[in-house]
PDB file of N, CA and C in Angstrom:
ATOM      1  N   UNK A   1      58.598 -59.461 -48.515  1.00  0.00           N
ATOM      2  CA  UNK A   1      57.181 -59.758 -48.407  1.00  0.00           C
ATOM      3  C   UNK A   1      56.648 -59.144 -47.130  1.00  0.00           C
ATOM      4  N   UNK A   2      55.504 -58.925 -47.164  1.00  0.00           N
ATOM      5  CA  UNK A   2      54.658 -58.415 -46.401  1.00  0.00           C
ATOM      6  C   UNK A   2      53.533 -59.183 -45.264  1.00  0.00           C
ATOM      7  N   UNK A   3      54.109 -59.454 -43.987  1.00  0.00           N
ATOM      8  CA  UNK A   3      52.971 -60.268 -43.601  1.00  0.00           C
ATOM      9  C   UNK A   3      52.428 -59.548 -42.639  1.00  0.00           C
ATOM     10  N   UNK A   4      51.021 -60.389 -42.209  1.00  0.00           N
ATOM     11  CA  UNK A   4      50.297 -60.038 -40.615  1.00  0.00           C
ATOM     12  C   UNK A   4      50.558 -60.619 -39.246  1.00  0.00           C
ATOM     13  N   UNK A   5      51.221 -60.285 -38.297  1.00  0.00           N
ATOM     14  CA  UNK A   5      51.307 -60.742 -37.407  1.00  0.00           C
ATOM     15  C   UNK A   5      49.568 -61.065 -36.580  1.00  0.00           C
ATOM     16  N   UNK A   6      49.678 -62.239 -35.413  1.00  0.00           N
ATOM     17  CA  UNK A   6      48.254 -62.439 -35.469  1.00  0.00           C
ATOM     18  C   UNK A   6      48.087 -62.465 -34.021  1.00  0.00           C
ATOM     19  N   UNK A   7      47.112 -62.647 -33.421  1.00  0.00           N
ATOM     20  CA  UNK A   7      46.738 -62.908 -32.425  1.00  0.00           C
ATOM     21  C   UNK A   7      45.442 -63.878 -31.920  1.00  0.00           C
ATOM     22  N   UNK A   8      45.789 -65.140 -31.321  1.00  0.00           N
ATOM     23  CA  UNK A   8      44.353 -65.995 -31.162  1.00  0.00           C
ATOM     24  C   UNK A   8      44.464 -65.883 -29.946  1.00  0.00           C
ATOM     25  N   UNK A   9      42.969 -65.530 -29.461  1.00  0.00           N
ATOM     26  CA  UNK A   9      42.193 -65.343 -28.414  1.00  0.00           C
ATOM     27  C   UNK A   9      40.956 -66.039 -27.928  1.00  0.00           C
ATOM     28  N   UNK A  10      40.951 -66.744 -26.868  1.00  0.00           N
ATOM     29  CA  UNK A  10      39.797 -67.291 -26.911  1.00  0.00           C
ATOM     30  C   UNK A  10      38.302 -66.412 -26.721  1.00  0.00           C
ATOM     31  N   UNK A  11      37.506 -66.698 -27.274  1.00  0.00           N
ATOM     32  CA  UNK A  11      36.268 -65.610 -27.542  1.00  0.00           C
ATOM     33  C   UNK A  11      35.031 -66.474 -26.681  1.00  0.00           C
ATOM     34  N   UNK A  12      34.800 -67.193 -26.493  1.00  0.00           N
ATOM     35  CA  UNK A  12      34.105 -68.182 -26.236  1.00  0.00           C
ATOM     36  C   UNK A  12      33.972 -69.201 -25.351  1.00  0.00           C
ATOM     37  N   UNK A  13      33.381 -69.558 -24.622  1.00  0.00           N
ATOM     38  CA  UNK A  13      33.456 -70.764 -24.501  1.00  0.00           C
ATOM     39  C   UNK A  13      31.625 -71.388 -23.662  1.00  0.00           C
ATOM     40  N   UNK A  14      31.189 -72.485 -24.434  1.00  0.00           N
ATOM     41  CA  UNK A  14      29.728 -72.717 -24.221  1.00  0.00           C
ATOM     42  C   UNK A  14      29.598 -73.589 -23.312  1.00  0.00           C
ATOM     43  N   UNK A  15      31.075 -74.996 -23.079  1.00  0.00           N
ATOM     44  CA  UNK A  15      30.861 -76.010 -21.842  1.00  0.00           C
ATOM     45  C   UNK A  15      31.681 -75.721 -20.776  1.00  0.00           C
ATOM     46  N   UNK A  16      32.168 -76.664 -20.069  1.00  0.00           N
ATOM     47  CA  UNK A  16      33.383 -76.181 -19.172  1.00  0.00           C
ATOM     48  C   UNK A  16      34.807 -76.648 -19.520  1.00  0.00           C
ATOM     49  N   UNK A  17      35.637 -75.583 -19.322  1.00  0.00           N
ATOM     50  CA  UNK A  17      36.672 -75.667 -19.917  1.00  0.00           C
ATOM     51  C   UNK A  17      37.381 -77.055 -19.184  1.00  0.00           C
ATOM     52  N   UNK A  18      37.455 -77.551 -19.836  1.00  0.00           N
ATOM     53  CA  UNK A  18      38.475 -78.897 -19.479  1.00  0.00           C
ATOM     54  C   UNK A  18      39.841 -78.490 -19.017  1.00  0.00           C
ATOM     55  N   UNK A  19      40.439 -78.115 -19.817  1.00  0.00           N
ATOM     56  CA  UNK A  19      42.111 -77.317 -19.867  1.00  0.00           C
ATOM     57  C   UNK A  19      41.845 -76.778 -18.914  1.00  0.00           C
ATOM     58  N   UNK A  20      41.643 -75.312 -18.617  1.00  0.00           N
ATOM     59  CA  UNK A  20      41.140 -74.277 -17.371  1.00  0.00           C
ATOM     60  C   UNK A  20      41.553 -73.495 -18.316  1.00  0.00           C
ATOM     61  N   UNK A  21      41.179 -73.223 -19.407  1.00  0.00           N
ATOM     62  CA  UNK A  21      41.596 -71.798 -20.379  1.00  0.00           C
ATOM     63  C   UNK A  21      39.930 -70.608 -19.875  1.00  0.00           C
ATOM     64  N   UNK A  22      40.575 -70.099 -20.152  1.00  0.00           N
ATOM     65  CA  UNK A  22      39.612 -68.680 -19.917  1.00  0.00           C
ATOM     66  C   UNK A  22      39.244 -67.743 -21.021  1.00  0.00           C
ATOM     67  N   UNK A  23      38.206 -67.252 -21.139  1.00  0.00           N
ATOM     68  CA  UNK A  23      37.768 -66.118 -22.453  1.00  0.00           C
ATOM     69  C   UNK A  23      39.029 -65.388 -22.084  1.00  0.00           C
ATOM     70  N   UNK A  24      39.743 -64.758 -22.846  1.00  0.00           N
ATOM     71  CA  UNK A  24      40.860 -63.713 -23.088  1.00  0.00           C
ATOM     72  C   UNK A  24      42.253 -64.166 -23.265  1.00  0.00           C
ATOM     73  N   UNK A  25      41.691 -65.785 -22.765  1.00  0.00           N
ATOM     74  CA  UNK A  25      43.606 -66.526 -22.983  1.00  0.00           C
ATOM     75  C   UNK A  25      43.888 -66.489 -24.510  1.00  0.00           C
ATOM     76  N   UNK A  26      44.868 -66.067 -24.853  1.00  0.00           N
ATOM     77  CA  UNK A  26      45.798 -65.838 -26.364  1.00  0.00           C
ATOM     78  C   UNK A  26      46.934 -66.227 -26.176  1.00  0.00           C
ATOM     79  N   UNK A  27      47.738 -66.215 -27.550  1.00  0.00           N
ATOM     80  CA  UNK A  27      48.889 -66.635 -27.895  1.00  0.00           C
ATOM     81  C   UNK A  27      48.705 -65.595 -29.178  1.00  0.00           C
ATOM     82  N   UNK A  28      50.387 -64.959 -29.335  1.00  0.00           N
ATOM     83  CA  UNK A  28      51.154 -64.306 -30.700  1.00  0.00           C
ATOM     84  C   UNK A  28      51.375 -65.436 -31.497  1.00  0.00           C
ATOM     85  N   UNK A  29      51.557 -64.789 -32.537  1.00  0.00           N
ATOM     86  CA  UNK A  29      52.824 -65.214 -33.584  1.00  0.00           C
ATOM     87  C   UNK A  29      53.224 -63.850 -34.544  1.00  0.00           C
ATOM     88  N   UNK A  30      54.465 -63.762 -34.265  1.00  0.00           N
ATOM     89  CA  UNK A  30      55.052 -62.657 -34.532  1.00  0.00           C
ATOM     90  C   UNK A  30      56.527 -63.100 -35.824  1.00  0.00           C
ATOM     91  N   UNK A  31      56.380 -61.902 -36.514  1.00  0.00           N
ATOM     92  CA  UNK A  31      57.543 -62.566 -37.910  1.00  0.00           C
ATOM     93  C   UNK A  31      57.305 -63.370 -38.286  1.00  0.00           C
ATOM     94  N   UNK A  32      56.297 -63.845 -38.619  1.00  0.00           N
ATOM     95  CA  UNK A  32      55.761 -65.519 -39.572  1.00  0.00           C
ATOM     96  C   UNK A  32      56.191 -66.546 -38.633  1.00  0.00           C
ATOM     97  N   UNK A  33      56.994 -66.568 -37.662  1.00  0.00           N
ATOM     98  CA  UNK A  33      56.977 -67.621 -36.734  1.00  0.00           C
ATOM     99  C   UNK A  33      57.188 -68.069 -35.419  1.00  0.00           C
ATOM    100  N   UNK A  34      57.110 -66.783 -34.710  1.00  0.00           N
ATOM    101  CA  UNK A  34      57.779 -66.632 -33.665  1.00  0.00           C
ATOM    102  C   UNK A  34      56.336 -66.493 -32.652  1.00  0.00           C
ATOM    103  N   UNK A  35      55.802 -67.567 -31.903  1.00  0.00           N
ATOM    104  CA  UNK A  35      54.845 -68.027 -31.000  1.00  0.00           C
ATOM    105  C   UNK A  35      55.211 -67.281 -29.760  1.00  0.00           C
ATOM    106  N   UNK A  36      54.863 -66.631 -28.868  1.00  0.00           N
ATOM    107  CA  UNK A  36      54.621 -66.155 -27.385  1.00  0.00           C
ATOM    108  C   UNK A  36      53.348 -66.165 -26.848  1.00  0.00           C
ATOM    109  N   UNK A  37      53.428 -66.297 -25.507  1.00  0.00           N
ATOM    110  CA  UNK A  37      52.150 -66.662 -24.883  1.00  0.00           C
ATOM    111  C   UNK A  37      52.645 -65.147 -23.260  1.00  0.00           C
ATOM    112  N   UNK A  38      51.511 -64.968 -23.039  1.00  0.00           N
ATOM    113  CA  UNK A  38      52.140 -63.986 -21.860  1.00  0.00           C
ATOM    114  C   UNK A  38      52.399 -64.605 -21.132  1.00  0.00           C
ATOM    115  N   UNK A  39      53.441 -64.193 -19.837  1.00  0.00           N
ATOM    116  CA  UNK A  39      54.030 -65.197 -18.883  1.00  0.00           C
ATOM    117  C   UNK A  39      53.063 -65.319 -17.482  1.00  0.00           C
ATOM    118  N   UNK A  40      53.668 -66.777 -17.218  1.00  0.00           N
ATOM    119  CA  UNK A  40      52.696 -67.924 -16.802  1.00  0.00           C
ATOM    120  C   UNK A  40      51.165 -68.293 -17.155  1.00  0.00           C
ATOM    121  N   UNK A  41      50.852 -67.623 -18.969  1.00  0.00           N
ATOM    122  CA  UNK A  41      49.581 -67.797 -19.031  1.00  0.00           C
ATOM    123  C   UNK A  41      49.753 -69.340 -20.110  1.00  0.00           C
ATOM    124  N   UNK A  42      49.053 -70.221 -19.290  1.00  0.00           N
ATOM    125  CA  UNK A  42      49.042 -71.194 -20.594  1.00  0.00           C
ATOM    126  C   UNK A  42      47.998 -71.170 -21.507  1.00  0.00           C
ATOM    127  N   UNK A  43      48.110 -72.309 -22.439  1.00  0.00           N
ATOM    128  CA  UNK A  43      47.087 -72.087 -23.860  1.00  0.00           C
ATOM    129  C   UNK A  43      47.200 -74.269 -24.002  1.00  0.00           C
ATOM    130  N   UNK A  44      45.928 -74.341 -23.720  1.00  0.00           N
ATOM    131  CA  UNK A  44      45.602 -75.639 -24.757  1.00  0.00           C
ATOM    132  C   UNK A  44      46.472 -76.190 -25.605  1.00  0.00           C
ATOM    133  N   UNK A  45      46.908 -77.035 -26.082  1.00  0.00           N
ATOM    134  CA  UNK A  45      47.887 -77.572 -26.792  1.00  0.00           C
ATOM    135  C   UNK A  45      46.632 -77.917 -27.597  1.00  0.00           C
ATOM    136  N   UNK A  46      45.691 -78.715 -27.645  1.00  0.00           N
ATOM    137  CA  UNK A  46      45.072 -79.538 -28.902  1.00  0.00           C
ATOM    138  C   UNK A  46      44.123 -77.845 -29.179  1.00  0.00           C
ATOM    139  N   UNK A  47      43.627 -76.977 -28.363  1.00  0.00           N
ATOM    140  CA  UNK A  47      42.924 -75.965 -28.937  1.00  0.00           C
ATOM    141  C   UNK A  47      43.657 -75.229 -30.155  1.00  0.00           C
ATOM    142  N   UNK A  48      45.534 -75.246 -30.025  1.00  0.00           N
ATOM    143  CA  UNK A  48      46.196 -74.268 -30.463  1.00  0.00           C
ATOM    144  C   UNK A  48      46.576 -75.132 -32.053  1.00  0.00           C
ATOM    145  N   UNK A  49      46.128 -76.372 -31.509  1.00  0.00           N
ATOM    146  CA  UNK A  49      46.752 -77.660 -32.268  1.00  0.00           C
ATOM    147  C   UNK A  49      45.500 -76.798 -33.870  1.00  0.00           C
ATOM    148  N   UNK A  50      44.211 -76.629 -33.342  1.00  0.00           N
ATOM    149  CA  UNK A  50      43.010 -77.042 -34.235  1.00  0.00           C
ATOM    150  C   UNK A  50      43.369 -75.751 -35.243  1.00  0.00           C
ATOM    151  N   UNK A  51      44.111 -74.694 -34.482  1.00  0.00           N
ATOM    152  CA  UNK A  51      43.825 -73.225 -34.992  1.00  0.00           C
ATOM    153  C   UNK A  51      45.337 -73.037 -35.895  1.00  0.00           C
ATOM    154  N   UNK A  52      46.259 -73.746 -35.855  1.00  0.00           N
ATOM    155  CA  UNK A  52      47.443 -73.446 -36.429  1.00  0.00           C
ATOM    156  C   UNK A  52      47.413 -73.601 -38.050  1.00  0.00           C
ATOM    157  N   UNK A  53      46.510 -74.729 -38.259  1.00  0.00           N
ATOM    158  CA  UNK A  53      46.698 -74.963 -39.980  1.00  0.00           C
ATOM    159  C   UNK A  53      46.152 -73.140 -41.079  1.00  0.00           C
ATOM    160  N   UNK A  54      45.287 -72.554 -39.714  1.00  0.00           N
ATOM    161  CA  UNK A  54      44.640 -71.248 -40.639  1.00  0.00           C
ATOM    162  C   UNK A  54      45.506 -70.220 -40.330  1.00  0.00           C
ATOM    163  N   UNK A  55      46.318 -70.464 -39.893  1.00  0.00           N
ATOM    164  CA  UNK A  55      47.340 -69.360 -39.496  1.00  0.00           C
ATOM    165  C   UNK A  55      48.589 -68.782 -40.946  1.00  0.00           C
ATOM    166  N   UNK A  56      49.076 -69.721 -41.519  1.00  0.00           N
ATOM    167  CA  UNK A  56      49.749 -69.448 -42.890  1.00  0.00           C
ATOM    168  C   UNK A  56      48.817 -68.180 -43.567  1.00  0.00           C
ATOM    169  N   UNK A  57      48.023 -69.155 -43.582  1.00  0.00           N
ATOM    170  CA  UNK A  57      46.904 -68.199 -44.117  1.00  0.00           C
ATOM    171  C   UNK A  57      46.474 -66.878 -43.726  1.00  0.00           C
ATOM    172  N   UNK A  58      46.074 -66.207 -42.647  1.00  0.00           N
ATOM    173  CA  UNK A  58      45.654 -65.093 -41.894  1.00  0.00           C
ATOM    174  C   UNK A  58      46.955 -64.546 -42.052  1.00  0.00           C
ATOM    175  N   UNK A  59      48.234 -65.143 -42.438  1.00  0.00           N
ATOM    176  CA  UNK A  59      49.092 -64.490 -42.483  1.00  0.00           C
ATOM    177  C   UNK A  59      49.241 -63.090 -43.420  1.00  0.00           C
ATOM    178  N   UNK A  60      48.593 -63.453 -44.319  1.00  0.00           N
ATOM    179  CA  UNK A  60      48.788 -62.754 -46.330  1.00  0.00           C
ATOM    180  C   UNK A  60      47.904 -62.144 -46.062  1.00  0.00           C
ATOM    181  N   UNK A  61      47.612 -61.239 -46.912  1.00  0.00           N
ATOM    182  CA  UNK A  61      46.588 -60.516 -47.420  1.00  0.00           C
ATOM    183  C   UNK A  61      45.751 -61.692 -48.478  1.00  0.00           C
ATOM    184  N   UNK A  62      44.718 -61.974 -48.150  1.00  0.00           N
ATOM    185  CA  UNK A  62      44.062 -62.721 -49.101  1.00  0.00           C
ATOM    186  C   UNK A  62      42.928 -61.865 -49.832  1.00  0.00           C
ATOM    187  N   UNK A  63      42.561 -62.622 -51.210  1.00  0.00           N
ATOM    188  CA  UNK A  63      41.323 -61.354 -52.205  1.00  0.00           C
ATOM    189  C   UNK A  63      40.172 -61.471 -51.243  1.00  0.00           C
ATOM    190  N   UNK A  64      39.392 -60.319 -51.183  1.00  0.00           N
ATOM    191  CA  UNK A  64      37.910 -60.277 -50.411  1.00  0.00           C
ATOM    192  C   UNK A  64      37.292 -61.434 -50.673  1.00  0.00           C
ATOM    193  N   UNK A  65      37.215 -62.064 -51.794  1.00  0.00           N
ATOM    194  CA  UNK A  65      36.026 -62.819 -51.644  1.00  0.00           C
ATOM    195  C   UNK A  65      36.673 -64.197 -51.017  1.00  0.00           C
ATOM    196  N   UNK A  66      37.557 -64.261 -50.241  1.00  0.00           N
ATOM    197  CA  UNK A  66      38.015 -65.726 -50.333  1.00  0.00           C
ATOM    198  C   UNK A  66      37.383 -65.813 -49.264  1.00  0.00           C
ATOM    199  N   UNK A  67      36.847 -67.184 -48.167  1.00  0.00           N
ATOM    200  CA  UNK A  67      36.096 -67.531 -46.672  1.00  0.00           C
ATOM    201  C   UNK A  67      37.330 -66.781 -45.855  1.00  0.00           C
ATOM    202  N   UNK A  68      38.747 -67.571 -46.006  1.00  0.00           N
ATOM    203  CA  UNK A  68      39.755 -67.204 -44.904  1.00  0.00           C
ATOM    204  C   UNK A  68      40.003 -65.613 -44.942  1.00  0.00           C
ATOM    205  N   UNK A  69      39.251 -64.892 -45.662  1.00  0.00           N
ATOM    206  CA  UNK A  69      39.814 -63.387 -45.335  1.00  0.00           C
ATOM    207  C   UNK A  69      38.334 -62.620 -44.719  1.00  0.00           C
ATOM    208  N   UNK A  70      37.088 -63.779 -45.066  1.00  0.00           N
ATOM    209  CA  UNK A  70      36.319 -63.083 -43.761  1.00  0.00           C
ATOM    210  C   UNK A  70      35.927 -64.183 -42.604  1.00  0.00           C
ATOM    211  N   UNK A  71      36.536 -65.353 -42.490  1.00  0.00           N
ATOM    212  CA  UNK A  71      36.197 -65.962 -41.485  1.00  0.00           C
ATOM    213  C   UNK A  71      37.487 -65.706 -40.669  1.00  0.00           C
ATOM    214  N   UNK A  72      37.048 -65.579 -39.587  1.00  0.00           N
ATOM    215  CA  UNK A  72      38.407 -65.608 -38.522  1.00  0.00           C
ATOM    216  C   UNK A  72      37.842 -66.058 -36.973  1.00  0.00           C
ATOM    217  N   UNK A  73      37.082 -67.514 -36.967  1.00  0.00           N
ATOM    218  CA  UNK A  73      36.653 -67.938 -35.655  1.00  0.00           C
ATOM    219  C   UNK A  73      37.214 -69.326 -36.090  1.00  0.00           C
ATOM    220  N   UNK A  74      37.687 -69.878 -35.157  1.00  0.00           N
ATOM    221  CA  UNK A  74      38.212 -71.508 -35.147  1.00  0.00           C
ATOM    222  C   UNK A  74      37.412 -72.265 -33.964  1.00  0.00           C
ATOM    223  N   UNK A  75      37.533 -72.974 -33.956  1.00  0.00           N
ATOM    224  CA  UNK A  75      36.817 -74.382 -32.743  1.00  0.00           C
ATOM    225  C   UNK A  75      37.753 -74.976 -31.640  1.00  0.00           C
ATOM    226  N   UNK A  76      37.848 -75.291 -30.648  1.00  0.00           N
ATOM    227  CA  UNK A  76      38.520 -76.581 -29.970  1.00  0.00           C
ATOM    228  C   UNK A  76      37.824 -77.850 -30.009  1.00  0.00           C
ATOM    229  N   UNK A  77      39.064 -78.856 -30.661  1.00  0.00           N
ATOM    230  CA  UNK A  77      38.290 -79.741 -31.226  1.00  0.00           C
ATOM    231  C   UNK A  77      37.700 -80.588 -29.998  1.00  0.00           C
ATOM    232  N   UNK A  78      38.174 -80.602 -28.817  1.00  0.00           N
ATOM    233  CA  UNK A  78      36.925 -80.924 -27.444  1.00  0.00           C
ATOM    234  C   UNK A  78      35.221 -80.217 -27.270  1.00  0.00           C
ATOM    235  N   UNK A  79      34.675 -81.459 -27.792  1.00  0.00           N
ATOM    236  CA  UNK A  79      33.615 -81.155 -27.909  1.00  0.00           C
ATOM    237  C   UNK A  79      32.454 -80.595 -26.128  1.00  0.00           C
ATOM    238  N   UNK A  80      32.982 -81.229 -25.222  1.00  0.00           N
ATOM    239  CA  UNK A  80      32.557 -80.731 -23.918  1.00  0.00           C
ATOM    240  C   UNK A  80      32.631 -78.849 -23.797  1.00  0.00           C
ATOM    241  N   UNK A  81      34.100 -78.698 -24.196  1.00  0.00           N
ATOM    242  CA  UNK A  81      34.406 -77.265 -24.206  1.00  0.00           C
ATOM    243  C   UNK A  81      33.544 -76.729 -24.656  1.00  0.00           C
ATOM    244  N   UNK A  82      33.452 -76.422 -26.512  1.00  0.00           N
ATOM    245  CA  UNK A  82      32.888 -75.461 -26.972  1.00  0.00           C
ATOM    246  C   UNK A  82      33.557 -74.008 -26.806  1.00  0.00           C
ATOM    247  N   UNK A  83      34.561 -74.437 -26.851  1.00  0.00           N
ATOM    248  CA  UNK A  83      35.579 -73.432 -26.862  1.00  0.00           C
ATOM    249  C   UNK A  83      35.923 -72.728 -28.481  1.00  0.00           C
ATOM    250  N   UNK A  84      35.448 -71.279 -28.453  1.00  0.00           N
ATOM    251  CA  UNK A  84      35.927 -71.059 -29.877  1.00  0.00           C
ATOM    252  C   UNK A  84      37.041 -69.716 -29.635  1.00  0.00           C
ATOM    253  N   UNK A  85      38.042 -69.431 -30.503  1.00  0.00           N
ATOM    254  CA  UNK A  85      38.858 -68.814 -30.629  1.00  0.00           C
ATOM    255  C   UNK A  85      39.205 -67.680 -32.005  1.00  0.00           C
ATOM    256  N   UNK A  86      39.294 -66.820 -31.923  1.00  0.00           N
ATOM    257  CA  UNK A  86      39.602 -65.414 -32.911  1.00  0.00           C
ATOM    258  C   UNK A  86      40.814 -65.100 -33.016  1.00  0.00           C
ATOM    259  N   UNK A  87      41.080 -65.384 -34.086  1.00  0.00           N
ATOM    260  CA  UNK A  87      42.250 -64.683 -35.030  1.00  0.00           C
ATOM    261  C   UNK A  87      41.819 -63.312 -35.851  1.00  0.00           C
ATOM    262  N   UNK A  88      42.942 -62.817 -34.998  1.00  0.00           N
ATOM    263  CA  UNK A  88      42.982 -61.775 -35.165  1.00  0.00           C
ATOM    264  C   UNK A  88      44.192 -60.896 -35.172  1.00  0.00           C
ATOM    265  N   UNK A  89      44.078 -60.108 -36.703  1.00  0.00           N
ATOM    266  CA  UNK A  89      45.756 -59.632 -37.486  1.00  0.00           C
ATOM    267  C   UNK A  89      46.189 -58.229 -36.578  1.00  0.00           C
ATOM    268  N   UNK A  90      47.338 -58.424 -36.187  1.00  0.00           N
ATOM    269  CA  UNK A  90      47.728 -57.196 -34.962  1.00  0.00           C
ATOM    270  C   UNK A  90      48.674 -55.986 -35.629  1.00  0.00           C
ATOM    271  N   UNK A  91      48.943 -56.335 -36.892  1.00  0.00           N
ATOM    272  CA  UNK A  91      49.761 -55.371 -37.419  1.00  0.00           C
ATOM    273  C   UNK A  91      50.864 -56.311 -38.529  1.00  0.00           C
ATOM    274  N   UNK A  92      51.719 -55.646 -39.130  1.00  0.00           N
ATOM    275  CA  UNK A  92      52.688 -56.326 -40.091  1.00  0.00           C
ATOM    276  C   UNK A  92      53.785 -56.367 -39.889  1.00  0.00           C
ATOM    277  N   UNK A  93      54.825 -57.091 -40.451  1.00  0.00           N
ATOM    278  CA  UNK A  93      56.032 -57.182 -41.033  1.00  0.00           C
ATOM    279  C   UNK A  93      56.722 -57.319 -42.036  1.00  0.00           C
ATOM    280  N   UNK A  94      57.697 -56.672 -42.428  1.00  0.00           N
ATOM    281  CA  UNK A  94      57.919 -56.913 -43.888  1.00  0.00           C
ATOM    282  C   UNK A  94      59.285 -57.483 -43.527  1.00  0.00           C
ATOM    283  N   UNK A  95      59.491 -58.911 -44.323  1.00  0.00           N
ATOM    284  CA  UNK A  95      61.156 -59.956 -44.018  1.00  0.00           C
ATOM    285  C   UNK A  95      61.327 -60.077 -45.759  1.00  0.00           C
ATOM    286  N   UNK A  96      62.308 -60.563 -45.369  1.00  0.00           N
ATOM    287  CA  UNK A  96      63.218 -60.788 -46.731  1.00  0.00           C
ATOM    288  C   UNK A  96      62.830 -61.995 -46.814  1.00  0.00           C
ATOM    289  N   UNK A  97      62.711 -62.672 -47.984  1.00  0.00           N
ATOM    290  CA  UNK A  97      62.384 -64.054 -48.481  1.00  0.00           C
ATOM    291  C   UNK A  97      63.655 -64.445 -48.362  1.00  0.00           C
ATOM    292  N   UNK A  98      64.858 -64.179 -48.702  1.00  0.00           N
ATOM    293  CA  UNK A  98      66.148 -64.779 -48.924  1.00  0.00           C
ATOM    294  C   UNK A  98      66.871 -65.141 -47.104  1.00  0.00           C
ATOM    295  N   UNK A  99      66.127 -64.041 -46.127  1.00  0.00           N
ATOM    296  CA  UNK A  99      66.689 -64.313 -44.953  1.00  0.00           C
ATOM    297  C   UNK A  99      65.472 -65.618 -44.396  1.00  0.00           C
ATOM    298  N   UNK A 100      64.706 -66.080 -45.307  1.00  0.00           N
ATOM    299  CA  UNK A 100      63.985 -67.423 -44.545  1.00  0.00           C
ATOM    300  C   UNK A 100      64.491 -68.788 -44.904  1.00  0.00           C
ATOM    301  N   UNK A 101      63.878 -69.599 -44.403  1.00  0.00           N
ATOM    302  CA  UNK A 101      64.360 -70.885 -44.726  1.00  0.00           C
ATOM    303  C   UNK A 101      63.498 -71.403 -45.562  1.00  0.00           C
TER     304      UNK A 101
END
């Protein structure tokens, strides 16, 4: 199978960051599951928390007309923040179904 590796970035932000995240802070996920963050940069735990369920998803190629293949902005669910974040597909991988769990 064929997936997208991704990249969330924060794009946004309208209040003050609570966390101390910054427009440009990201996190990978690489091979369908493999999370990195650059070193000593942290990332929100409940921001990363809000954005993970659309991630399976951004994974695939989905049909044009579906929302998840043209929406790619998520929220932090701290409403002070107003912190929003972009997913965004960085390239592919192709794994064996039989080498997953």
């Amino acid at each position: 199978m064929t997936l997208f590796n991704l990249r969330v970035e924060v794009c946004e932000i309208k209040g003050r960051s609570v966390c101390g995240m910054k427009i440009g802070d990201y996190f990978e996920v690489r091979n369908s599951d493999q999370l990195s963050l650059p070193p000593g940069q942290p990332f929100c735990y409940w921001a990363m928390q809000s954005v993970m369920p659309l991630l399976p998803a951004k994974m695939r190629q989905l049909p044009p007309g579906d929302w998840l293949e043209q929406d790619s902005v998520a929220c932090c669910p701290d409403p002070e923040e107003g912190l929003s974040m972009k997913i965004t597909r960085t390239g592919t991988v192709t794994l064996k179904t039989g080498d997953l769990t």
